[in-house]
C-alpha atoms as a PDB file:
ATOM      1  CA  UNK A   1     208.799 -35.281-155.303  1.00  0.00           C
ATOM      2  CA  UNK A   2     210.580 -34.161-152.522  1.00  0.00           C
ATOM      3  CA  UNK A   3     214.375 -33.004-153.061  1.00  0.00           C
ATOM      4  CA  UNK A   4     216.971 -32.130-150.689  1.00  0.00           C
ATOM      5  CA  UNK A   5     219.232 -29.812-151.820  1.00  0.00           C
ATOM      6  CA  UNK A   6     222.790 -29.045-150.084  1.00  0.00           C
ATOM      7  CA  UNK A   7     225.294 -26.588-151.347  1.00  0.00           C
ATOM      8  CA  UNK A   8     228.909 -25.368-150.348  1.00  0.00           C
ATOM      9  CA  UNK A   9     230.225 -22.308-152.255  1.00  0.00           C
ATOM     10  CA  UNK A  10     233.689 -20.815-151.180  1.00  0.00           C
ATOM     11  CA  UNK A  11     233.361 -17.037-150.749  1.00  0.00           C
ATOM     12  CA  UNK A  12     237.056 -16.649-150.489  1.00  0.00           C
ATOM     13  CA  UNK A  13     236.936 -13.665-152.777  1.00  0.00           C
ATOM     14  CA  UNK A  14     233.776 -11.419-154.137  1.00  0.00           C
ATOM     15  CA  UNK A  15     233.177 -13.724-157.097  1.00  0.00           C
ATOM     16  CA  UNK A  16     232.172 -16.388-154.392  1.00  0.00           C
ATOM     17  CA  UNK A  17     230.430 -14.130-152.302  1.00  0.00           C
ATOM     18  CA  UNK A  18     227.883 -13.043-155.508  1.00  0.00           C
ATOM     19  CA  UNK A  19     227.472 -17.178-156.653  1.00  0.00           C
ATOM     20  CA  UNK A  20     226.503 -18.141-152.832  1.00  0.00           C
ATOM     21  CA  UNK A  21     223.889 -14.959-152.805  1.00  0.00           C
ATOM     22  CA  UNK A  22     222.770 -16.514-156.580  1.00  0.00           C
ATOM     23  CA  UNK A  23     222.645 -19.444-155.337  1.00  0.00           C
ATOM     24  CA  UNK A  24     220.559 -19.245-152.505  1.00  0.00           C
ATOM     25  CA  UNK A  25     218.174 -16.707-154.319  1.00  0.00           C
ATOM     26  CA  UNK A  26     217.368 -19.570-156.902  1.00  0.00           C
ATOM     27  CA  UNK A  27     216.885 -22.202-154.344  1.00  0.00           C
ATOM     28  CA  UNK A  28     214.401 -19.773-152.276  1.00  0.00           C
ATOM     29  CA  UNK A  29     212.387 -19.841-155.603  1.00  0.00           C
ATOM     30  CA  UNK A  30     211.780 -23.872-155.333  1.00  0.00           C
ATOM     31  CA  UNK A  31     211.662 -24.569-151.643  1.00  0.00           C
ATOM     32  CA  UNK A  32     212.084 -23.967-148.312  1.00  0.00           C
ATOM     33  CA  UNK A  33     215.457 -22.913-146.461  1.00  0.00           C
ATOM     34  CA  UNK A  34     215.520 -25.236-143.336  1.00  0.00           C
ATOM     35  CA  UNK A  35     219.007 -24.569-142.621  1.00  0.00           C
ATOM     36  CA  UNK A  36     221.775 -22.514-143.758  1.00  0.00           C
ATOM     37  CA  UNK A  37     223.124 -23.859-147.365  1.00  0.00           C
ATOM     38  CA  UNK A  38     220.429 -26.588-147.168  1.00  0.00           C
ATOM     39  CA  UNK A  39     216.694 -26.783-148.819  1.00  0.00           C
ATOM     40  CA  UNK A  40     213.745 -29.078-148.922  1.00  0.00           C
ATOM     41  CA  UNK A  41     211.885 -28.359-152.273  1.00  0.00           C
ATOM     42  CA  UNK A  42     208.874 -30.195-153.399  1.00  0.00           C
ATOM     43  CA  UNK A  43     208.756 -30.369-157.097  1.00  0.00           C
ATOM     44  CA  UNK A  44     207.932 -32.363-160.563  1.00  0.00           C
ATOM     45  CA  UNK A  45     211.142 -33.298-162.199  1.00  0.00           C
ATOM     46  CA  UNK A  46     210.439 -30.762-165.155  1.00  0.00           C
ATOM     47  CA  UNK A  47     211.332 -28.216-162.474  1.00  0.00           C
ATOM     48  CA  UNK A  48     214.190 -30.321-160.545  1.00  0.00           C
ATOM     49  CA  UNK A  49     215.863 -30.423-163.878  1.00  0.00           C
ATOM     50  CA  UNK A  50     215.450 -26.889-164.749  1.00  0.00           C
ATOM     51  CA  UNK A  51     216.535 -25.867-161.221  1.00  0.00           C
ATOM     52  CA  UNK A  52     220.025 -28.333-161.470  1.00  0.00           C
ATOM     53  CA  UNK A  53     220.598 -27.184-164.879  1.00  0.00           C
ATOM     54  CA  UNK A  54     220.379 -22.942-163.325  1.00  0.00           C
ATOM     55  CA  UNK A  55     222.363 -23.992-160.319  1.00  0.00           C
ATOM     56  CA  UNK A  56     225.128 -25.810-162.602  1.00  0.00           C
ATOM     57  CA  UNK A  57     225.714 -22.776-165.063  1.00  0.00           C
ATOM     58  CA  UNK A  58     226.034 -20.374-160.755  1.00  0.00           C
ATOM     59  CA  UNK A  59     228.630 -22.147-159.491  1.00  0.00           C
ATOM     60  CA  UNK A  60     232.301 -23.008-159.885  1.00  0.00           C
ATOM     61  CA  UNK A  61     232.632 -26.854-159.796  1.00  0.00           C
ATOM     62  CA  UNK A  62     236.400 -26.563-159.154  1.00  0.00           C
ATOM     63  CA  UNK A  63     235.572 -24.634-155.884  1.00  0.00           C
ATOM     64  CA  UNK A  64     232.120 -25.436-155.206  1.00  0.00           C
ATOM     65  CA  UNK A  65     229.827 -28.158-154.540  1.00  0.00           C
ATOM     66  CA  UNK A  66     226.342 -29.091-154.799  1.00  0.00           C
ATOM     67  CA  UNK A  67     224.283 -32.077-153.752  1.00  0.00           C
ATOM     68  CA  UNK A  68     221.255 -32.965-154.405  1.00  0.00           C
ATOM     69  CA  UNK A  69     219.323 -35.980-152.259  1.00  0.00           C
ATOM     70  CA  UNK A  70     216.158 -37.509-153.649  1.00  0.00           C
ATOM     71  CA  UNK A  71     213.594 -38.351-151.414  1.00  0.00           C
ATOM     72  CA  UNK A  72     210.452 -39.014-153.537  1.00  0.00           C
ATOM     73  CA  UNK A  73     206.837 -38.667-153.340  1.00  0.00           C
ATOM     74  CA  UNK A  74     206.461 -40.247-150.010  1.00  0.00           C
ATOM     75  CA  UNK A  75     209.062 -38.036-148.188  1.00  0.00           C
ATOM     76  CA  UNK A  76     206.984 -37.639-145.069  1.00  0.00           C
ATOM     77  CA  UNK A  77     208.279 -40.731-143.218  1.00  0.00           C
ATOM     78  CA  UNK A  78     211.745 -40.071-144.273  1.00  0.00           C
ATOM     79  CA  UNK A  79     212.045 -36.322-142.339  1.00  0.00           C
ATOM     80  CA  UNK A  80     212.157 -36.053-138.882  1.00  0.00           C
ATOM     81  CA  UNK A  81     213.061 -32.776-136.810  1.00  0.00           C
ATOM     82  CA  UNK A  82     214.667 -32.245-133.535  1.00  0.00           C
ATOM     83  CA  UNK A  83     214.831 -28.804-132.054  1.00  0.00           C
ATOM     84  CA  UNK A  84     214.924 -25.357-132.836  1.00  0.00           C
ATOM     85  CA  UNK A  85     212.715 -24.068-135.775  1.00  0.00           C
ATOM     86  CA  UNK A  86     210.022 -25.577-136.210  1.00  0.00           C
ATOM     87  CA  UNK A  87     208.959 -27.587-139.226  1.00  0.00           C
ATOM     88  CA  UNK A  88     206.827 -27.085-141.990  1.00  0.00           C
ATOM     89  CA  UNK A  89     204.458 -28.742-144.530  1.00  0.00           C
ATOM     90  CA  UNK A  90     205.404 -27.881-147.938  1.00  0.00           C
ATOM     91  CA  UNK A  91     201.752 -29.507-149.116  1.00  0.00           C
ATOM     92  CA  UNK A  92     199.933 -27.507-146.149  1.00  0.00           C
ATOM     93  CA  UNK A  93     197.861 -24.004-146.292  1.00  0.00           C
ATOM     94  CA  UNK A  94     200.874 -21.197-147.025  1.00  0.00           C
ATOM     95  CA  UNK A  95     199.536 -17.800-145.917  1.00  0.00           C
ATOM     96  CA  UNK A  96     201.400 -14.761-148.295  1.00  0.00           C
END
């Protein structure tokens, strides 16, 4: 399934600075930054779980905010992209 994951962490002091770097590392581990604060990650929902569950115990829900936006298995007809940096196929050949 595809997920869309947004997040908004204040870095108003150094705490916030370190959870918006945590954050972002653990999303790069699931998916694909497409823009700043925002990620497409295409996963079962053992790892969508496990992922919420890490990004829950980052950030500081009084401060910070996370949401997440379910788009399924058939999220291809439900993306579209206009502009600057180019798209991607999460299901395509990856080259490392």
């Amino acid at each position: 399934m595809m997920v869309l994951i947004t997040y908004d962490v204040s870095t108003q002091s150094v705490a916030g600075q370190k959870r918006l770097r945590k954050v972002a590392r653990l999303c790069e581990n699931y998916g694909q930054r497409v823009q700043n604060s925002v990620f497409e990650c295409l996963m079962d929902p053992h790892q969508f779980a496990e992922l919420q569950f890490q990004l829950q115990k980052i950030i500081n829900p009084e401060t910070d905010s996370l949401r997440f936006y379910h788009l399924g298995s058939k999220w291809k007809g439900k993306v579209e992209h206009i502009g600057a940096k180019q798209g991607y196929d999460p299901e395509g050949f990856m080259m490392i």
